[in-house]
C-alpha atoms as a PDB file:
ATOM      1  CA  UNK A   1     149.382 132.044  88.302  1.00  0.00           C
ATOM      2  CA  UNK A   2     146.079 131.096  87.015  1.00  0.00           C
ATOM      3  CA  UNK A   3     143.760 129.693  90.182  1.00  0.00           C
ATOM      4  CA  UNK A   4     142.908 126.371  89.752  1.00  0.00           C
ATOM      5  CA  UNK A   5     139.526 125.053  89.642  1.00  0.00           C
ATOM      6  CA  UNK A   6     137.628 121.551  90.173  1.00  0.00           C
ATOM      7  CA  UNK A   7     134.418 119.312  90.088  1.00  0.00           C
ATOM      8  CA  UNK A   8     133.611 116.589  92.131  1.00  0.00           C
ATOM      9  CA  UNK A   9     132.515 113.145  90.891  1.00  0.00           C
ATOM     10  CA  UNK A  10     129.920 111.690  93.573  1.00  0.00           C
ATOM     11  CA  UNK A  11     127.329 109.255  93.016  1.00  0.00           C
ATOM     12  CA  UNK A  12     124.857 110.862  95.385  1.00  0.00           C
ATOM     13  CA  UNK A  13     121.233 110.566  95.295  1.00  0.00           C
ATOM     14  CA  UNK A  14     118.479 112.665  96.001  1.00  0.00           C
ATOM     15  CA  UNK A  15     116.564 110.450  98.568  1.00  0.00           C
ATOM     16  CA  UNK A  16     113.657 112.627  98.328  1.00  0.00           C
ATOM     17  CA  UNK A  17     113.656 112.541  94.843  1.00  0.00           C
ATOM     18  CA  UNK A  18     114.054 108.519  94.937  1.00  0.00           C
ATOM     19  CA  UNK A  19     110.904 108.230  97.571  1.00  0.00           C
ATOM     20  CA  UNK A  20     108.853 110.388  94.980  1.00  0.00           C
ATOM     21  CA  UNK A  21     109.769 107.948  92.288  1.00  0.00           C
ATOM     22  CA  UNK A  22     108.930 105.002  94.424  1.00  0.00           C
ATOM     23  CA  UNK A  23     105.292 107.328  95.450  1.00  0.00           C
ATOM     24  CA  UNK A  24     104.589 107.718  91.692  1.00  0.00           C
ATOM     25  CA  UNK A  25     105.152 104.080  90.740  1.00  0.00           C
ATOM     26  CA  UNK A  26     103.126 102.522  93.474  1.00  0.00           C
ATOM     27  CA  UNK A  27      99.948 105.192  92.303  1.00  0.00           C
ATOM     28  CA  UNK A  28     100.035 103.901  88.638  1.00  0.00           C
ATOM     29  CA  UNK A  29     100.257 100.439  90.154  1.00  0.00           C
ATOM     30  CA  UNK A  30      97.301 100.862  91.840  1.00  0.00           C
ATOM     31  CA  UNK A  31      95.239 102.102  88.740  1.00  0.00           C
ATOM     32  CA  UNK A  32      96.608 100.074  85.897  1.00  0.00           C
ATOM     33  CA  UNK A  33      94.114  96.967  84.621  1.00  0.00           C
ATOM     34  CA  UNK A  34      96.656  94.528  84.456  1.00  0.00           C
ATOM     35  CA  UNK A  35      97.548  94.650  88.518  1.00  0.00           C
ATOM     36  CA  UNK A  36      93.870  94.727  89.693  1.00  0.00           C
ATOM     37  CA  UNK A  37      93.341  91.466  92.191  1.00  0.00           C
ATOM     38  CA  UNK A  38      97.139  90.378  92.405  1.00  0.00           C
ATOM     39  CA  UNK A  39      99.815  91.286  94.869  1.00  0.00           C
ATOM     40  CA  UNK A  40     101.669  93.849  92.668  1.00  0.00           C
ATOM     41  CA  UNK A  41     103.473  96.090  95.847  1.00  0.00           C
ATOM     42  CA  UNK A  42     106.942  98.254  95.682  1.00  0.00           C
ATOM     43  CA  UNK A  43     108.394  98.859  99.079  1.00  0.00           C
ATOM     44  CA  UNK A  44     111.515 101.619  99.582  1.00  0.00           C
ATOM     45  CA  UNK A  45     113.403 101.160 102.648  1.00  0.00           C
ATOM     46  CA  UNK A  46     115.791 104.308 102.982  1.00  0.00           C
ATOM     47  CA  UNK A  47     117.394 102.914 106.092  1.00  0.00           C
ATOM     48  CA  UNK A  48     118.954  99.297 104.853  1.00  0.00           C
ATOM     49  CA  UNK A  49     118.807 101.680 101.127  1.00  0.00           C
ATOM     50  CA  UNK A  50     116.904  98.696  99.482  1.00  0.00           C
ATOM     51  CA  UNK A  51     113.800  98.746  97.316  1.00  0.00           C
ATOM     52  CA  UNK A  52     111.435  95.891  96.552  1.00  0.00           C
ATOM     53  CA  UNK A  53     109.200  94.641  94.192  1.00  0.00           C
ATOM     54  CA  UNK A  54     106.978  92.020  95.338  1.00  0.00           C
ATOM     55  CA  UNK A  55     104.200  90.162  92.545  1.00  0.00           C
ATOM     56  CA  UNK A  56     102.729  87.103  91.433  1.00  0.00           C
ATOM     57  CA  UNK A  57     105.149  86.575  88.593  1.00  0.00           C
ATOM     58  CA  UNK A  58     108.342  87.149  87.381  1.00  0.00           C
ATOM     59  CA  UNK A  59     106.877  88.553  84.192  1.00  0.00           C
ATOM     60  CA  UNK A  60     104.641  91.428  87.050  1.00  0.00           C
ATOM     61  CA  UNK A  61     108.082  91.980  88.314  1.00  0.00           C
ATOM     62  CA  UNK A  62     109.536  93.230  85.369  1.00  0.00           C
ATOM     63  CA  UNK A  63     106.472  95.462  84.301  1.00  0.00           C
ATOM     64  CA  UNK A  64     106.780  96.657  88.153  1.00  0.00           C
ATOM     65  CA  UNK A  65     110.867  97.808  87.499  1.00  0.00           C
ATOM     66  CA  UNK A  66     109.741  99.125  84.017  1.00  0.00           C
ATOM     67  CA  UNK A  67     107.200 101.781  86.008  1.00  0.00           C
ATOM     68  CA  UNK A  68     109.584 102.617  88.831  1.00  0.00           C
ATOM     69  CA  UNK A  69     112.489 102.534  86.400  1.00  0.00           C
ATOM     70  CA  UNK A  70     110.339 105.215  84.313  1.00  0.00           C
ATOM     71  CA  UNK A  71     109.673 107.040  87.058  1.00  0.00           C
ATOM     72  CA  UNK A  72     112.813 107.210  88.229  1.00  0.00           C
ATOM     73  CA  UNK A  73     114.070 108.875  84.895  1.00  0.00           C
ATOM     74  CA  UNK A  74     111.284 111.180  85.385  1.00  0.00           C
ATOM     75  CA  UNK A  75     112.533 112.451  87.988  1.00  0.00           C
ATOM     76  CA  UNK A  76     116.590 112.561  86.631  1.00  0.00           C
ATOM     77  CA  UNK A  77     117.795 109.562  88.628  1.00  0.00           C
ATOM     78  CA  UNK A  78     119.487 107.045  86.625  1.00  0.00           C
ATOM     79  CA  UNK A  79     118.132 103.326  86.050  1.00  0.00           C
ATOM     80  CA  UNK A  80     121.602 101.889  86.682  1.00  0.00           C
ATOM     81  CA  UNK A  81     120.974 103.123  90.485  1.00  0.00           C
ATOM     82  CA  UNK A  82     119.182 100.252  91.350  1.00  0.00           C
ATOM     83  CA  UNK A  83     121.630  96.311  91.550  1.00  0.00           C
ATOM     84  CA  UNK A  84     119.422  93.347  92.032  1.00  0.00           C
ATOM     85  CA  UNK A  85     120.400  91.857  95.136  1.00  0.00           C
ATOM     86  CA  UNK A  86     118.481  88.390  95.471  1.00  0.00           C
ATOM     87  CA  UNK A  87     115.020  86.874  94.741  1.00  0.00           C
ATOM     88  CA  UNK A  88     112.960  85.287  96.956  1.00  0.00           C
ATOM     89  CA  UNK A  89     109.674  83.007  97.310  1.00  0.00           C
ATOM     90  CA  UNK A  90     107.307  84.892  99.564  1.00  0.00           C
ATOM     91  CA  UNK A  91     103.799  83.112 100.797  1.00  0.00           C
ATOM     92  CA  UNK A  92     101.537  82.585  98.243  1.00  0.00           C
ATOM     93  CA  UNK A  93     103.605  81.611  95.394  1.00  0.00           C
ATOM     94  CA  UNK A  94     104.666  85.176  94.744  1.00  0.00           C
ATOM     95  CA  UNK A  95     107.828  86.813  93.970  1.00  0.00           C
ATOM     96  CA  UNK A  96     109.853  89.283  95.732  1.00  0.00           C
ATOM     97  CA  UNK A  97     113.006  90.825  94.322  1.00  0.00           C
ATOM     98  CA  UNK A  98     115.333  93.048  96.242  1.00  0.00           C
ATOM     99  CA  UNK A  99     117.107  95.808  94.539  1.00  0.00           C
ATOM    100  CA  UNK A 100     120.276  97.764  96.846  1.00  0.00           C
ATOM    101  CA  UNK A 101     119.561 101.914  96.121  1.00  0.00           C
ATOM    102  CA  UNK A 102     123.450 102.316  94.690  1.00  0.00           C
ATOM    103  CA  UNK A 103     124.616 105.898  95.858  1.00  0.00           C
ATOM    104  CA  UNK A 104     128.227 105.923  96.339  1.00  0.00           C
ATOM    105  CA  UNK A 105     131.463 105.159  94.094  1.00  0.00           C
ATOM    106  CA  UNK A 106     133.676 101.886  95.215  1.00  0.00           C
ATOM    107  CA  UNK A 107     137.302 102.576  95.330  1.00  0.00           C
ATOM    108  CA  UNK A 108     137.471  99.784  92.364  1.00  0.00           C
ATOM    109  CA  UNK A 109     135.375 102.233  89.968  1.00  0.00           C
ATOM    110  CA  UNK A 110     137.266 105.146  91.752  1.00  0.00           C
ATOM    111  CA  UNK A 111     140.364 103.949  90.460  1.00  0.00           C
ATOM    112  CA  UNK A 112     138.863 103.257  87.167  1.00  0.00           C
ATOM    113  CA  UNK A 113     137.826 107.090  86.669  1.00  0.00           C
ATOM    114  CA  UNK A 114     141.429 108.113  87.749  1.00  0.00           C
ATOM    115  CA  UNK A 115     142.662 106.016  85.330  1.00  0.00           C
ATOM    116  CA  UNK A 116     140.636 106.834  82.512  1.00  0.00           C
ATOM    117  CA  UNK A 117     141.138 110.251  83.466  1.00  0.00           C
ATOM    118  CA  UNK A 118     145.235 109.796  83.350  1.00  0.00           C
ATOM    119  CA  UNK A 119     144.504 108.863  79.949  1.00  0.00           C
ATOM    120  CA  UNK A 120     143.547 111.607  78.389  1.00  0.00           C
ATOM    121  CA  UNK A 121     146.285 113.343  79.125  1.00  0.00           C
ATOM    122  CA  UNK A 122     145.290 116.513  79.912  1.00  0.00           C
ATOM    123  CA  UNK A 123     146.681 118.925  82.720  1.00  0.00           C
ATOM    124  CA  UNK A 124     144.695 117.965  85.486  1.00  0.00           C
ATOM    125  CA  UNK A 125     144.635 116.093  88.383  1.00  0.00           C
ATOM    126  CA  UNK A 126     142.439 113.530  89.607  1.00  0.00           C
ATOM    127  CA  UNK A 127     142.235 112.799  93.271  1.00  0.00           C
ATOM    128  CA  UNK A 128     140.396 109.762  95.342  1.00  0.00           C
ATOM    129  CA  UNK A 129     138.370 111.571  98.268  1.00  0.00           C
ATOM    130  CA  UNK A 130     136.625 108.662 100.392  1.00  0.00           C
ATOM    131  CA  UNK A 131     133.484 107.918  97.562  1.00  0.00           C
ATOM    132  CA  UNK A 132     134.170 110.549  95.355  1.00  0.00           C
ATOM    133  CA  UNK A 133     136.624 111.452  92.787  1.00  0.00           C
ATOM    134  CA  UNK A 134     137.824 115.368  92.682  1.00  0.00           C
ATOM    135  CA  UNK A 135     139.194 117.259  89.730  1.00  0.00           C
ATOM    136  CA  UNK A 136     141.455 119.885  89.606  1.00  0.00           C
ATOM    137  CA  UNK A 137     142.747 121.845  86.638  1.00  0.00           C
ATOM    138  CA  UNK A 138     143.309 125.330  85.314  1.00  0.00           C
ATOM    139  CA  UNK A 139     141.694 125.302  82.751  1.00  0.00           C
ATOM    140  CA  UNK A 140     137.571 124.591  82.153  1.00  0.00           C
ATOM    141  CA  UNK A 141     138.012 123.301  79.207  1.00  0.00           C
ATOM    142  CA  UNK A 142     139.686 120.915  80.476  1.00  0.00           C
ATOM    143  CA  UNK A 143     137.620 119.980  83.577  1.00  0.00           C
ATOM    144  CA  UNK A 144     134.427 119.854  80.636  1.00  0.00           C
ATOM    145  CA  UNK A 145     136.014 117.252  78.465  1.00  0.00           C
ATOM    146  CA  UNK A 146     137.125 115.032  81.571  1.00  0.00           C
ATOM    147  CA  UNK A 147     132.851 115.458  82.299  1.00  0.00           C
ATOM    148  CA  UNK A 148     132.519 114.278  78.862  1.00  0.00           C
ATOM    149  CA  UNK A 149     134.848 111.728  78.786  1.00  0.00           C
ATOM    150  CA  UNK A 150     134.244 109.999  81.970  1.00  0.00           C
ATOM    151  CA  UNK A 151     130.495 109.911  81.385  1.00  0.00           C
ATOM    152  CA  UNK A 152     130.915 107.245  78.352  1.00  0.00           C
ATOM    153  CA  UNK A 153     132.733 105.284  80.983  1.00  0.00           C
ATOM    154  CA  UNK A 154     130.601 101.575  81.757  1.00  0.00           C
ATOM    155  CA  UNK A 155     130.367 102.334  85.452  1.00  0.00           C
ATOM    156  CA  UNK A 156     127.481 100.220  87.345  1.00  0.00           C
ATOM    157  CA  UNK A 157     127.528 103.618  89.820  1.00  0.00           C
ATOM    158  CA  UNK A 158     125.276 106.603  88.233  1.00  0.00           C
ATOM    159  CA  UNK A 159     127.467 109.377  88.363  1.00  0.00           C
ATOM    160  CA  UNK A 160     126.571 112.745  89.218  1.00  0.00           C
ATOM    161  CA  UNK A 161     128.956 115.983  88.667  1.00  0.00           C
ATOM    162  CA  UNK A 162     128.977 118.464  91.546  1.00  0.00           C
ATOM    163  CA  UNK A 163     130.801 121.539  93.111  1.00  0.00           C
ATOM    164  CA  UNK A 164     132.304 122.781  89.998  1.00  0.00           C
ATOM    165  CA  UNK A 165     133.929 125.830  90.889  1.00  0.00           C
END
């Protein structure tokens, strides 16, 4: 009997990677023309897993998410792994927006992949583990559509393929 293999779909992120990003960002802030003189400040906070970008206007905010956003794809994390939480009205007429770092799969998008998954009607077997989703099959081929298949899925989570034995 042929052994079976698997892949696990997590939606894990490098932390390290993410505080780089967030390092990056805040050093272009601080030498672009366009933020000299204003409150133009990105804060990560890995504890509560929250970032925030804190300016003068709302149109400061959205340059401030383009240049962490950019740096984030620098550095192979996903845009989508960022949800606007709330916005607030700090002291001085500025802005702050607070974005939750998404790293983990809820069972509602767990049961999405499963189903999708069931779809295709392959021979494998998709199986809900706590925040990730594990594949088995015998076959690779197999396993490597499922990857391909699943990643043209709308998922607000950014998915990230691991442990494919």
């Amino acid at each position: 009997m042929a052994k079976d293999h698997y892949f696990d779909i997590t939606a894990k992120l490098d932390m390290m990677e993410l505080k780089n990003a967030v390092v990056m960002a805040q050093k272009e802030i601080a030498t672009r023309f366009d933020f000299k003189g204003i409150v133009a400040e990105i804060d990560l906070n890995e504890k509560a897993k929250t970032v925030s970008l804190s300016s003068s206007s709302e149109q400061k905010i959205d340059a401030l998410k383009d240049i962490l956003i950019s740096k984030l794809i620098k550095r192979e994390i996903e845009g989508k792994a960022l949800e606007e939480l709330r916005t607030e009205g700090i002291s001085g007429g500025n802005t702050k927006v607070i974005y939750r770092i998404v790293d983990s799969i809820d069972i509602d998008e767990a049961k999405k992949i499963v189903k999708a998954i069931k779809e295709l009607k392959l021979k494998v077997t998709p199986s809900i583990q706590g925040d990730e989703v594990r594949v088995s099959g015998a076959k690779i081929d197999d396993l490597q559509t499922v990857m391909r298949e699943v990643r043209k899925l709308e998922l607000k989570a950014p998915l990230v393929f691991g442990n494919f034995k």
